[in-house]
N, C-alpha and C. Protein backbone atom coordinates (compact mmCIF):
# COMPACT_ATOMS: atom_id res chain seq x y z
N UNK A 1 0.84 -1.18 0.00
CA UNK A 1 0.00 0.00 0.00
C UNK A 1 0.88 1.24 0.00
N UNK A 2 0.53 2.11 -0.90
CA UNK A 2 1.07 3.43 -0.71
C UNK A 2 0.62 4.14 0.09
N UNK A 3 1.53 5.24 1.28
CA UNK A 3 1.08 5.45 1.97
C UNK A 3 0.91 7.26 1.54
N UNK A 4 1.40 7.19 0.44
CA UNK A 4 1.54 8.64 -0.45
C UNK A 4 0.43 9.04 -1.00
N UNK A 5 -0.55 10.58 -0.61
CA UNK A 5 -1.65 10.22 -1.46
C UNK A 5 -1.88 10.35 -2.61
N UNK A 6 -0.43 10.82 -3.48
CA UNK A 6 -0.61 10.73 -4.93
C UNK A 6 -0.14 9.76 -5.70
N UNK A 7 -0.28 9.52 -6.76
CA UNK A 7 -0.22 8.60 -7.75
C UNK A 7 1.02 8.45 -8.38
N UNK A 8 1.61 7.61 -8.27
CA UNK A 8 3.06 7.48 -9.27
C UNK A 8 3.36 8.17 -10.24
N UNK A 9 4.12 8.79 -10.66
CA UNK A 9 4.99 9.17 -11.51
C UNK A 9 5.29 8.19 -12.81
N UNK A 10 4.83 8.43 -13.93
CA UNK A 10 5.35 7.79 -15.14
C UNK A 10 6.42 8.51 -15.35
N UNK A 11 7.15 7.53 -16.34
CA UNK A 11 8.87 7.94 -16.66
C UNK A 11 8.60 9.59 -17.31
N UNK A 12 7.72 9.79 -18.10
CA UNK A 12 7.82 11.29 -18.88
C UNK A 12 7.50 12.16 -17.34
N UNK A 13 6.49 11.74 -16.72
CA UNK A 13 6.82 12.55 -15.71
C UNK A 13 7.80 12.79 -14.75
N UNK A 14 8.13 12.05 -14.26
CA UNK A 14 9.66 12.31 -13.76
C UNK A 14 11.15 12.71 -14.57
N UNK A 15 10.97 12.35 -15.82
CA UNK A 15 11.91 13.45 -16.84
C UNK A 15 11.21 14.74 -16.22
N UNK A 16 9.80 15.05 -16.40
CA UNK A 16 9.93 16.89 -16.48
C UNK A 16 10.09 17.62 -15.17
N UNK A 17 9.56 16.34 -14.15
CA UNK A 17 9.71 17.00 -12.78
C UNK A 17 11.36 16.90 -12.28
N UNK A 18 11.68 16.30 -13.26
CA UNK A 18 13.78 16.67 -13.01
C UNK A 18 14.03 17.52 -13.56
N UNK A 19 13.81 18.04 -14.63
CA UNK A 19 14.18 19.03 -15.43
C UNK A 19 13.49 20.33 -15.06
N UNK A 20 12.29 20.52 -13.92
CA UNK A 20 12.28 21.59 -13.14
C UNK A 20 12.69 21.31 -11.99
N UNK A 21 13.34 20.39 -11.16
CA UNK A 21 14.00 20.62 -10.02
C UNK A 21 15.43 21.27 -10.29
N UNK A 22 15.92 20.62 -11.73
CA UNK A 22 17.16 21.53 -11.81
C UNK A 22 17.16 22.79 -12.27
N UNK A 23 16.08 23.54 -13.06
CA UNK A 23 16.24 24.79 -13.51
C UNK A 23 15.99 25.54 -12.40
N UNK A 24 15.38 24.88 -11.37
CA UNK A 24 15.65 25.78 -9.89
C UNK A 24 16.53 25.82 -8.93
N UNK A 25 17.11 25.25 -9.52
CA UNK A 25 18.72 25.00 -8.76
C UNK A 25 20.17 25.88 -9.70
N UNK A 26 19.90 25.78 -10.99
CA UNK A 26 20.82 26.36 -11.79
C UNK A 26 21.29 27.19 -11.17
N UNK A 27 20.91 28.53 -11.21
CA UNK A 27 21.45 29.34 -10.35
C UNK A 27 22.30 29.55 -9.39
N UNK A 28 21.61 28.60 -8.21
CA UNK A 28 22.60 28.48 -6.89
C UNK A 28 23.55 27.46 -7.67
N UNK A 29 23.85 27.07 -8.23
CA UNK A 29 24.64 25.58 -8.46
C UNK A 29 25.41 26.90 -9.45
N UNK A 30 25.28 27.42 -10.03
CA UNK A 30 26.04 28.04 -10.92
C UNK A 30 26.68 29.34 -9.91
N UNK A 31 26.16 30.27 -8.84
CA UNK A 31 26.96 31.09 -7.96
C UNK A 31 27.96 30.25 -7.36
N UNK A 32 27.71 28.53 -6.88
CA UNK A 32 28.51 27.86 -6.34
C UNK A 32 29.38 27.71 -6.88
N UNK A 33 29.59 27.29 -7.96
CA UNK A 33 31.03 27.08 -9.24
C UNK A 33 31.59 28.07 -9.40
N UNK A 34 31.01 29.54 -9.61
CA UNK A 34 31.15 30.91 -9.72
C UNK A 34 32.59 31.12 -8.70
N UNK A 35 31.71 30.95 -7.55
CA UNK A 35 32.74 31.06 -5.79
C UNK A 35 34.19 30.41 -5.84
N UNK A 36 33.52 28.84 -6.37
CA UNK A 36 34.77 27.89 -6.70
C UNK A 36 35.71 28.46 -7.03
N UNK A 37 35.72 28.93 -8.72
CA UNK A 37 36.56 29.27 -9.18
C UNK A 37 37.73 30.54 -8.85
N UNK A 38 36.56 31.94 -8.42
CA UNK A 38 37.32 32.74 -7.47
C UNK A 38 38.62 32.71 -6.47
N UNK A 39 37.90 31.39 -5.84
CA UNK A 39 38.65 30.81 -4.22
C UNK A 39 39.70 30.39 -4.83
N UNK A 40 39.76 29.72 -6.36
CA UNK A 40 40.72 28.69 -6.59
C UNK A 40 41.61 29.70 -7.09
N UNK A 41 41.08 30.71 -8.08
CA UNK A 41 42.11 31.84 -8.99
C UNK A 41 42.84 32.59 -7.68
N UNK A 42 42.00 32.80 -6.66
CA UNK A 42 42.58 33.92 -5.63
C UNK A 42 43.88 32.95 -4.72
N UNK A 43 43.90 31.75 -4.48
CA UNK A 43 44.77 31.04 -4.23
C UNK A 43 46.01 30.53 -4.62
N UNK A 44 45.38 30.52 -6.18
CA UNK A 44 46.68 30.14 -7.01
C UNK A 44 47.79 31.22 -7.12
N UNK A 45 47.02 32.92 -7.18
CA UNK A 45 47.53 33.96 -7.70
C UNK A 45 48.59 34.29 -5.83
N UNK A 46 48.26 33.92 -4.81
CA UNK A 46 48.82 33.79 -3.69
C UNK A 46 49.96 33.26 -3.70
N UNK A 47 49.35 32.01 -4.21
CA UNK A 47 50.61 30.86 -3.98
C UNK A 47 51.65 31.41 -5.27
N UNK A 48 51.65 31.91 -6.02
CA UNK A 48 52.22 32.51 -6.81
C UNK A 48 53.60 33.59 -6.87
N UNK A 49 52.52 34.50 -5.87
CA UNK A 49 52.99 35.56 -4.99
C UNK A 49 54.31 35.20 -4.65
N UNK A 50 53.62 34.52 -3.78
CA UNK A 50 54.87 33.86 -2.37
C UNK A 50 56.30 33.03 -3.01
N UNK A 51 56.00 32.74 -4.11
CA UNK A 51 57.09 31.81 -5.30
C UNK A 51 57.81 32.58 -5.53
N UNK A 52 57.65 33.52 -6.46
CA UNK A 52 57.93 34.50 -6.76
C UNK A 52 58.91 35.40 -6.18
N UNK A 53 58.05 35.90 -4.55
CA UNK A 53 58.88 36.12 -3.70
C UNK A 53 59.79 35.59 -3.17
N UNK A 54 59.97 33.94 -2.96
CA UNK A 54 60.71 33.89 -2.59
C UNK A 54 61.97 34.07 -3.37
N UNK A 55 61.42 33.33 -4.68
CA UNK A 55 62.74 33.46 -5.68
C UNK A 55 63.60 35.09 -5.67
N UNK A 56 62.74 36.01 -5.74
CA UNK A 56 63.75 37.49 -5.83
C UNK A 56 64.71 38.19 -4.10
N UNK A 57 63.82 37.10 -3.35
CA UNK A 57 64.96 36.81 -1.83
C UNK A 57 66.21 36.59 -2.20
């Protein structure tokens, strides 16, 4: 017995109800990668820094 009171999902329906769970996510999922990349450029350009520096020591 289902204890759900709606009715199963056929396969086309669960294609479209995925394909709006992710267009509501895009966004945040895309500021998240956004951040990523920042954190990673702002780190590298650090670690860089410090190379750099040390070499002209």
């Amino acid at each position: 017995m289902n204890p759900s009171p709606h009715t199963p999902r056929t396969g086309r329906e669960r294609l479209i109800a995925a394909g709006k769970w992710i267009a509501r996510r895009r966004r945040t999922a895309l500021a998240h990668l956004l951040r990523g990349a920042c954190y990673g450029a702002g780190t590298g350009a650090v670690g860089l820094i410090f190379v750099w520096m040390e070499h002209q020591l």
